[in-house]
C-alpha atoms as a PDB file:
ATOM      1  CA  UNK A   1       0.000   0.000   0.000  1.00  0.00           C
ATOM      2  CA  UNK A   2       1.235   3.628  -0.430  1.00  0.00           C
ATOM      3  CA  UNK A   3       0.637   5.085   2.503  1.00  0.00           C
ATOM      4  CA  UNK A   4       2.152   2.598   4.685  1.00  0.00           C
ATOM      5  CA  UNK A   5       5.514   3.224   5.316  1.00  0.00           C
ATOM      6  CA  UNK A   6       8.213   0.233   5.158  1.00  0.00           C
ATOM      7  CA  UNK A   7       9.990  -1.559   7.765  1.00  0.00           C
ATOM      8  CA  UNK A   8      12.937   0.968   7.329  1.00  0.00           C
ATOM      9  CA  UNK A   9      10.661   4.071   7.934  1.00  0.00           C
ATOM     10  CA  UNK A  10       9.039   2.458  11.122  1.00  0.00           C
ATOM     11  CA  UNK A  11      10.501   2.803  14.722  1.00  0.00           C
ATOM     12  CA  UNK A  12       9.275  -0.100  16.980  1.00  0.00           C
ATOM     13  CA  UNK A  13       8.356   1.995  19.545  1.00  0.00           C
ATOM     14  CA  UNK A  14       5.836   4.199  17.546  1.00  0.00           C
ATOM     15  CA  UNK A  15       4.558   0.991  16.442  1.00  0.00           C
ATOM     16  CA  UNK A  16       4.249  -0.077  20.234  1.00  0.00           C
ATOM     17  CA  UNK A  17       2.662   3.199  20.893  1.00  0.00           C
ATOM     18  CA  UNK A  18       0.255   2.919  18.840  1.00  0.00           C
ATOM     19  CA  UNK A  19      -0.611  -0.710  18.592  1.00  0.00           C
ATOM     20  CA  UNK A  20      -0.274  -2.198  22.066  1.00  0.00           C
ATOM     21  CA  UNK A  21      -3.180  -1.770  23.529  1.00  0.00           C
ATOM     22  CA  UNK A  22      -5.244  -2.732  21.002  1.00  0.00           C
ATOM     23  CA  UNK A  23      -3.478  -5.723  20.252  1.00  0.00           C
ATOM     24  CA  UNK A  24      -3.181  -6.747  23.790  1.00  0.00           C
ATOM     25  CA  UNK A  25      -7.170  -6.294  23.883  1.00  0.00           C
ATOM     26  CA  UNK A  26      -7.198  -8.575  20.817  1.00  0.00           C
ATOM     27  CA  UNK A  27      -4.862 -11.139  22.741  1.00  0.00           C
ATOM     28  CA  UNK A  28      -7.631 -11.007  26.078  1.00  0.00           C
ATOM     29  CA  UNK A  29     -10.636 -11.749  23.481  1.00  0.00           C
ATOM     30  CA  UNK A  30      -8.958 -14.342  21.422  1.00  0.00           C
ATOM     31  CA  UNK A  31      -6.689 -16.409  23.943  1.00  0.00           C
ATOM     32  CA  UNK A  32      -8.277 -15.148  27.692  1.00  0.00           C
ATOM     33  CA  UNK A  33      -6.924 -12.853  29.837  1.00  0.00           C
ATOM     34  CA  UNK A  34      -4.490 -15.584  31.848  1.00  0.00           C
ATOM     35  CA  UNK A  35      -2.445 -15.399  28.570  1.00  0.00           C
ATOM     36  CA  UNK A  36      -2.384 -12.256  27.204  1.00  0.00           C
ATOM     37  CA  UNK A  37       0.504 -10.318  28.129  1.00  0.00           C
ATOM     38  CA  UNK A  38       2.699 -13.058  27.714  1.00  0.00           C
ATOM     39  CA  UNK A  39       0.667 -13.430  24.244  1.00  0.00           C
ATOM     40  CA  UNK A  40       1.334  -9.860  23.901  1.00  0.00           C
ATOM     41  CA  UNK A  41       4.656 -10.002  24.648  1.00  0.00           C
ATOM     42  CA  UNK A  42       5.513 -12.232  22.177  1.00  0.00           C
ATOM     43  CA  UNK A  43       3.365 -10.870  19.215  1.00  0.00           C
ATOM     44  CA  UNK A  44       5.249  -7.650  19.683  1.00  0.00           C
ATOM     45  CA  UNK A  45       8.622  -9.639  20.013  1.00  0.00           C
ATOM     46  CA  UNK A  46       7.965 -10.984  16.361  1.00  0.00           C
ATOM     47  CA  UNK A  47       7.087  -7.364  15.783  1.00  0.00           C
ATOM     48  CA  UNK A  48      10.356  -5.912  16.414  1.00  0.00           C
ATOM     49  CA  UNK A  49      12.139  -8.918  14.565  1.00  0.00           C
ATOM     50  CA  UNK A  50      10.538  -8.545  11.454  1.00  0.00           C
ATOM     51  CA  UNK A  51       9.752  -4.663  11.566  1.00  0.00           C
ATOM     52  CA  UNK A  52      12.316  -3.950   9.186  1.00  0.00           C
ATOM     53  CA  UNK A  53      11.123  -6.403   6.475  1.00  0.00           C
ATOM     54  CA  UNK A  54       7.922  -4.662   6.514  1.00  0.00           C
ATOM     55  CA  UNK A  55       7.556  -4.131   3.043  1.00  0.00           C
ATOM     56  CA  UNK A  56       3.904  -2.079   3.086  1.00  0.00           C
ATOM     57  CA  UNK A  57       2.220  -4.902   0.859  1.00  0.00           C
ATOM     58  CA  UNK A  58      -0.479  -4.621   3.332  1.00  0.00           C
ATOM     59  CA  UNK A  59      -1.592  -2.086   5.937  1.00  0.00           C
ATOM     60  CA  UNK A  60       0.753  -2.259   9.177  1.00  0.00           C
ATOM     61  CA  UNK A  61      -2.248  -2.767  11.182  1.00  0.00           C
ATOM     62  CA  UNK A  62      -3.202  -5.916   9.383  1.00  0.00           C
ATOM     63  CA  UNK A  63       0.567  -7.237   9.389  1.00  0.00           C
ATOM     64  CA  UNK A  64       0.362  -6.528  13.248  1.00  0.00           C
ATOM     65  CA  UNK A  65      -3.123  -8.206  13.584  1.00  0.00           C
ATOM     66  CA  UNK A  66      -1.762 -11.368  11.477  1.00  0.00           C
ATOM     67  CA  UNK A  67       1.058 -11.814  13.649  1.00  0.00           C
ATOM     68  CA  UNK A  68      -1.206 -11.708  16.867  1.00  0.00           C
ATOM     69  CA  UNK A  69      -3.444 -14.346  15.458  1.00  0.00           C
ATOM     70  CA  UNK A  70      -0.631 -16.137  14.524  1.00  0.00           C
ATOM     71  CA  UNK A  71       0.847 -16.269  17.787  1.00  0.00           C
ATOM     72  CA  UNK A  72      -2.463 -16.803  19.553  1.00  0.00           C
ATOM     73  CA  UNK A  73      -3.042 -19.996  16.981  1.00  0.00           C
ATOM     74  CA  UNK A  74       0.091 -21.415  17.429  1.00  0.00           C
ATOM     75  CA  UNK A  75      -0.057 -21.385  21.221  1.00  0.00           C
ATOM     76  CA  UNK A  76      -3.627 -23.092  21.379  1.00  0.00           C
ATOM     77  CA  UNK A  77      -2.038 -25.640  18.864  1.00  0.00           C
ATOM     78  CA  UNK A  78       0.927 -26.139  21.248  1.00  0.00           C
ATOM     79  CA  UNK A  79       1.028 -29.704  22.725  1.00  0.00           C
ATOM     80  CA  UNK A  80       1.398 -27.891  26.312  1.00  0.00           C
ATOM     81  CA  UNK A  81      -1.701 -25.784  25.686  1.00  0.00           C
ATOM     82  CA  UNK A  82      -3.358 -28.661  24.686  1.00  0.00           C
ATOM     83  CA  UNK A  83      -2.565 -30.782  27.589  1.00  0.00           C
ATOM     84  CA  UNK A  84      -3.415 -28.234  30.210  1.00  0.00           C
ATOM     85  CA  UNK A  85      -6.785 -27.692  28.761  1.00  0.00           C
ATOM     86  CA  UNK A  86      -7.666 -31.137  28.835  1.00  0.00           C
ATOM     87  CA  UNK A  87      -6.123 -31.561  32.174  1.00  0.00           C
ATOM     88  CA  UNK A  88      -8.162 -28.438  33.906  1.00  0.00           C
ATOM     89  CA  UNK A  89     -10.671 -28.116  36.340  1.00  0.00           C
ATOM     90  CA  UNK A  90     -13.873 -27.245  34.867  1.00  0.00           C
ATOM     91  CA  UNK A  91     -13.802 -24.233  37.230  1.00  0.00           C
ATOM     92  CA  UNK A  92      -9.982 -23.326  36.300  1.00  0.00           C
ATOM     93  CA  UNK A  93     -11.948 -23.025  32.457  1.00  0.00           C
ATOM     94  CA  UNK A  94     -13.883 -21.015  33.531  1.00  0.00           C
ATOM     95  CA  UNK A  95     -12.277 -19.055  35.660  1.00  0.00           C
ATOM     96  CA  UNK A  96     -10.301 -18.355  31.921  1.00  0.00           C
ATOM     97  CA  UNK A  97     -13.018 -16.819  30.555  1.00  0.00           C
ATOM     98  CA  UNK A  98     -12.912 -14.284  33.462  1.00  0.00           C
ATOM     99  CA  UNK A  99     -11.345 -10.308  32.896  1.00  0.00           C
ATOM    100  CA  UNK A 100     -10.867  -8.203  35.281  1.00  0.00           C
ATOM    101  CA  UNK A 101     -13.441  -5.840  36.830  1.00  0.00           C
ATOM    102  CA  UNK A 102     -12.585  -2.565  34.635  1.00  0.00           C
ATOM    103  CA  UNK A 103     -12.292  -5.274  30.974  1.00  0.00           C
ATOM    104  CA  UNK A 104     -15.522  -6.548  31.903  1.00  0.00           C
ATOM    105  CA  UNK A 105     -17.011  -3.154  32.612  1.00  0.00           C
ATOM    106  CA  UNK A 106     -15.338  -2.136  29.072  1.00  0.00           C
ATOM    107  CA  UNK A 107     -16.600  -5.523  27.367  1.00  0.00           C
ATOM    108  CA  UNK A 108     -19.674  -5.249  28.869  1.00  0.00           C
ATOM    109  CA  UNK A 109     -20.488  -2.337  26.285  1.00  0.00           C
ATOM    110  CA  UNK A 110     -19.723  -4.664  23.404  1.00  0.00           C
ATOM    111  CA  UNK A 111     -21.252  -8.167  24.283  1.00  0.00           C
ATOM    112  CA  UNK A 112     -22.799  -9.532  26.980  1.00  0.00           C
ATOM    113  CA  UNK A 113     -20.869 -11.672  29.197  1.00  0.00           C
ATOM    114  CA  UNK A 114     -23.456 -14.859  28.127  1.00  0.00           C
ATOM    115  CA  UNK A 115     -22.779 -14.057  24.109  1.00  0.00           C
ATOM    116  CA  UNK A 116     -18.884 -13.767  25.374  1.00  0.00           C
ATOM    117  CA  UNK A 117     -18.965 -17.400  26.790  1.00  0.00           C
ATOM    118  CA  UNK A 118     -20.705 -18.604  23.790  1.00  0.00           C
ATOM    119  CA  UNK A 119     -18.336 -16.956  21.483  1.00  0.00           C
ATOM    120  CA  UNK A 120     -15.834 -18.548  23.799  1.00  0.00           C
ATOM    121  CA  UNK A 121     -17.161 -21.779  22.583  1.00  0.00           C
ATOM    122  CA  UNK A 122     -16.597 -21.918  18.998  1.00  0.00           C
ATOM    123  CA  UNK A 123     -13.346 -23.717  17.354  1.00  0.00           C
ATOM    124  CA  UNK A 124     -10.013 -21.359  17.433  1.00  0.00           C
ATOM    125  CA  UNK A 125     -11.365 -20.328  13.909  1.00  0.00           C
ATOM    126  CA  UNK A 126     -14.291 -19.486  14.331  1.00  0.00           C
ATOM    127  CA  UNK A 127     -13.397 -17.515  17.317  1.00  0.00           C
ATOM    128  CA  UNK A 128     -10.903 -15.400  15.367  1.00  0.00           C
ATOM    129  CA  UNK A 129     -12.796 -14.291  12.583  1.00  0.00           C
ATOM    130  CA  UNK A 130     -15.919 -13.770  15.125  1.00  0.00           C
ATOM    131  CA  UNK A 131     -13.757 -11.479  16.752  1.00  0.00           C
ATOM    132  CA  UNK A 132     -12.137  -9.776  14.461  1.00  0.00           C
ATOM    133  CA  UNK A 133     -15.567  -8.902  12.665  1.00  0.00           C
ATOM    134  CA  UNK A 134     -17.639  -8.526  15.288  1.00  0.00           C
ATOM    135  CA  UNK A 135     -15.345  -6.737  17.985  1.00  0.00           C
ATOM    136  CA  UNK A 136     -12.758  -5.305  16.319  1.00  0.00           C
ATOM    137  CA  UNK A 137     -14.740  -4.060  13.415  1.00  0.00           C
ATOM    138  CA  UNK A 138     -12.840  -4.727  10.795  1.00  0.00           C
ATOM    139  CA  UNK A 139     -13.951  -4.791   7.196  1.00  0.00           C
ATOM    140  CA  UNK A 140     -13.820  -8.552   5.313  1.00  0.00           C
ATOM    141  CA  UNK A 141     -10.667  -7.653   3.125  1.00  0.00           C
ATOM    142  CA  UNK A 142      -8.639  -6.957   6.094  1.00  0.00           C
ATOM    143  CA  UNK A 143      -9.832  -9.941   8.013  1.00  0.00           C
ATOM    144  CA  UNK A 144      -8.955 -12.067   5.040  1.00  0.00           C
ATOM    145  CA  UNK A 145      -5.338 -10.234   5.139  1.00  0.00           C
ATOM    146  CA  UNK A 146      -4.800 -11.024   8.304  1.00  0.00           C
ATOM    147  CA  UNK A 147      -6.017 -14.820   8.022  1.00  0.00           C
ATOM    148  CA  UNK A 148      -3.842 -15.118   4.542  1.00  0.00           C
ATOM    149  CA  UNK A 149      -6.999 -16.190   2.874  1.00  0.00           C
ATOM    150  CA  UNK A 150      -8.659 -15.149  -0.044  1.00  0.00           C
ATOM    151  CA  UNK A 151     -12.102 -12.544   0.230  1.00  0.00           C
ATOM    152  CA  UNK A 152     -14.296 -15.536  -0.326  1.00  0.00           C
ATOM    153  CA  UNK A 153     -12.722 -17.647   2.060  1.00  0.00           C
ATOM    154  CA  UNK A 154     -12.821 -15.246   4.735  1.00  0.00           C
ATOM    155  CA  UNK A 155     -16.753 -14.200   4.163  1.00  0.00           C
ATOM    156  CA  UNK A 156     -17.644 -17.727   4.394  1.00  0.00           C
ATOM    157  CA  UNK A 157     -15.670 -18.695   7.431  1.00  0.00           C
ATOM    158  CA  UNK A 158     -17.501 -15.699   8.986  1.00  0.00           C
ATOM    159  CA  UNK A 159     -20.815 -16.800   7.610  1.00  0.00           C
ATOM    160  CA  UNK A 160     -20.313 -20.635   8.976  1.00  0.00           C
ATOM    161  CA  UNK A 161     -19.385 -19.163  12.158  1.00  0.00           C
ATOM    162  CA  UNK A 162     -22.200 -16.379  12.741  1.00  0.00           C
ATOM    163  CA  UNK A 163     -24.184 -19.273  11.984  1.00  0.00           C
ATOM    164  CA  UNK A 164     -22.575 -21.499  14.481  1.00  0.00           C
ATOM    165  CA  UNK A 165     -22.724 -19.074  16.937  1.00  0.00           C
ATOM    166  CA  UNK A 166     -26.388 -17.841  16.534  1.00  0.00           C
ATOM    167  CA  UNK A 167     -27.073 -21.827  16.905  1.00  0.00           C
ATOM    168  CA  UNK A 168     -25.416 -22.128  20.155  1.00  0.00           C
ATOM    169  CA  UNK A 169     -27.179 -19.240  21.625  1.00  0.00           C
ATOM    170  CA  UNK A 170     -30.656 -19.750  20.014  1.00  0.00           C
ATOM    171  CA  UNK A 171     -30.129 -23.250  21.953  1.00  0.00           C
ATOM    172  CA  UNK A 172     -29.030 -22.124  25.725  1.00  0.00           C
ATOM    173  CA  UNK A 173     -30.761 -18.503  25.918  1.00  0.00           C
ATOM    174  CA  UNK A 174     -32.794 -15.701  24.909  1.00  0.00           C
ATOM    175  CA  UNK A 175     -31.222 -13.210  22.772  1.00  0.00           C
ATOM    176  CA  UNK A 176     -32.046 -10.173  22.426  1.00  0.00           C
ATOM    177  CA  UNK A 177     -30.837  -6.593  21.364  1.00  0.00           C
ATOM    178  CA  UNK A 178     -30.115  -4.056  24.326  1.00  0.00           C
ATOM    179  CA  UNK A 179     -30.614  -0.012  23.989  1.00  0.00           C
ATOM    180  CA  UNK A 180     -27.464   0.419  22.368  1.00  0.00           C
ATOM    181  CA  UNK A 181     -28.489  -2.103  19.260  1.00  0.00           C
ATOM    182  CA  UNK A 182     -25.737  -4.774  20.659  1.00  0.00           C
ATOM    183  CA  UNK A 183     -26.494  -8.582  21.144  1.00  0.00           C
ATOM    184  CA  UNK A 184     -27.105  -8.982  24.350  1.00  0.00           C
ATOM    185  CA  UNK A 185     -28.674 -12.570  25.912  1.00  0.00           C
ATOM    186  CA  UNK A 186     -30.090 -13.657  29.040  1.00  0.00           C
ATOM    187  CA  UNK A 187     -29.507 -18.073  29.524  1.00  0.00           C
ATOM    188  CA  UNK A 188     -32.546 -19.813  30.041  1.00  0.00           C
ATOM    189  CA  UNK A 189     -32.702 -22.478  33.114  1.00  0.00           C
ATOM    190  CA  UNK A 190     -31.527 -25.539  32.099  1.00  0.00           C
ATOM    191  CA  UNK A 191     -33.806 -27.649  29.823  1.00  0.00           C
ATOM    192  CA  UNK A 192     -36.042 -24.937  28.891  1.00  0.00           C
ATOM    193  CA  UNK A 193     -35.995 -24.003  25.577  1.00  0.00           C
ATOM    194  CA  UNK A 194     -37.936 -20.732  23.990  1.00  0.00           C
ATOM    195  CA  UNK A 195     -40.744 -23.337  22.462  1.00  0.00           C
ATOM    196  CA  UNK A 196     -41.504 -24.574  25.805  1.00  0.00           C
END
């Protein structure tokens, strides 16, 4: 892109600046808040080692997003990862899908905490292009950027996992729409389904 300066034009700590906390936001939505600064830390590690290879083909903000993804993907693919989920408490995975008091209050505004635990729920793919859309607001091209897919690839992963995720909630609660237009939803009692 044109307006995106290379690798040799950027200084890391601009970049950190002005990319940090979103990222790091990313990182709490996509991996849980246990992991993110060390999720974080890493994503910005790769930053600095490849900063000046940044060639512009694609806005920095995607590159930085793709990396983040990256590094969130690979650790929930990591044999480790893998063996501590399936090794932990229910309530210890849970207790992962926990923020903070002031990162709920700010997530709150966004998604209810239900929709969060049944976003929470969907396959690592899913997840990421859920949250990318949905939370992050970004447009389809840059999504697909980020993932390295194509347009078409990326628009149907999102449509197969809207639809994924508006079956899991039709199925465990009432949603509904709150006064600020956002998708809000209140879980029904076990067993009792909107029909009933």
């Amino acid at each position: 892109m044109s307006g995106t300066p290379s690798g040799a034009a950027l200084d890391f700590q601009r970049v950190y600046d002005e990319f940090h906390v979103r990222i790091r936001r990313y990182l709490v939505r996509l991996g849980g808040p246990g992991d993110a600064d060390d999720l974080t830390q890493e994503t910005f590690a790769r930053v600095s080692q490849a900063l000046a290879g940044f060639r512009g083909e694609a806005a920095l903000s995607t590159w930085i997003y793709r990396i983040a993804t990256n590094v969130a993907l690979d650790r929930a693919r990591s044999p480790r990862f893998q063996l501590q989920a399936h090794t932990a408490e229910p309530e210890a995975l849970a207790a992962l899908g926990t923020m903070p008091v002031i990162e709920q209050d700010i997530a709150s505004r966004e998604m209810s905490a239900c929709v969060r635990d049944y976003v929470d729920q969907l396959p690592a793919d899913s997840r990421t292009v859920v949250i990318l859309s949905e939370l992050e607001e970004l447009p389809d091209r840059e999504i697909a950027e980020i993932l390295g897919i194509s347009l078409e690839a990326a628009k149907i992963r999102l449509h197969r996992a809207r639809a994924r995720l508006r079956q899991l909630l039709e199925q465990g609660c009432d949603v509904s729409r709150d006064e600020r237009n956002e998708l809000t939803c209140e879980p029904r009692p076990d067993g009792v389904s909107s029909t009933d």
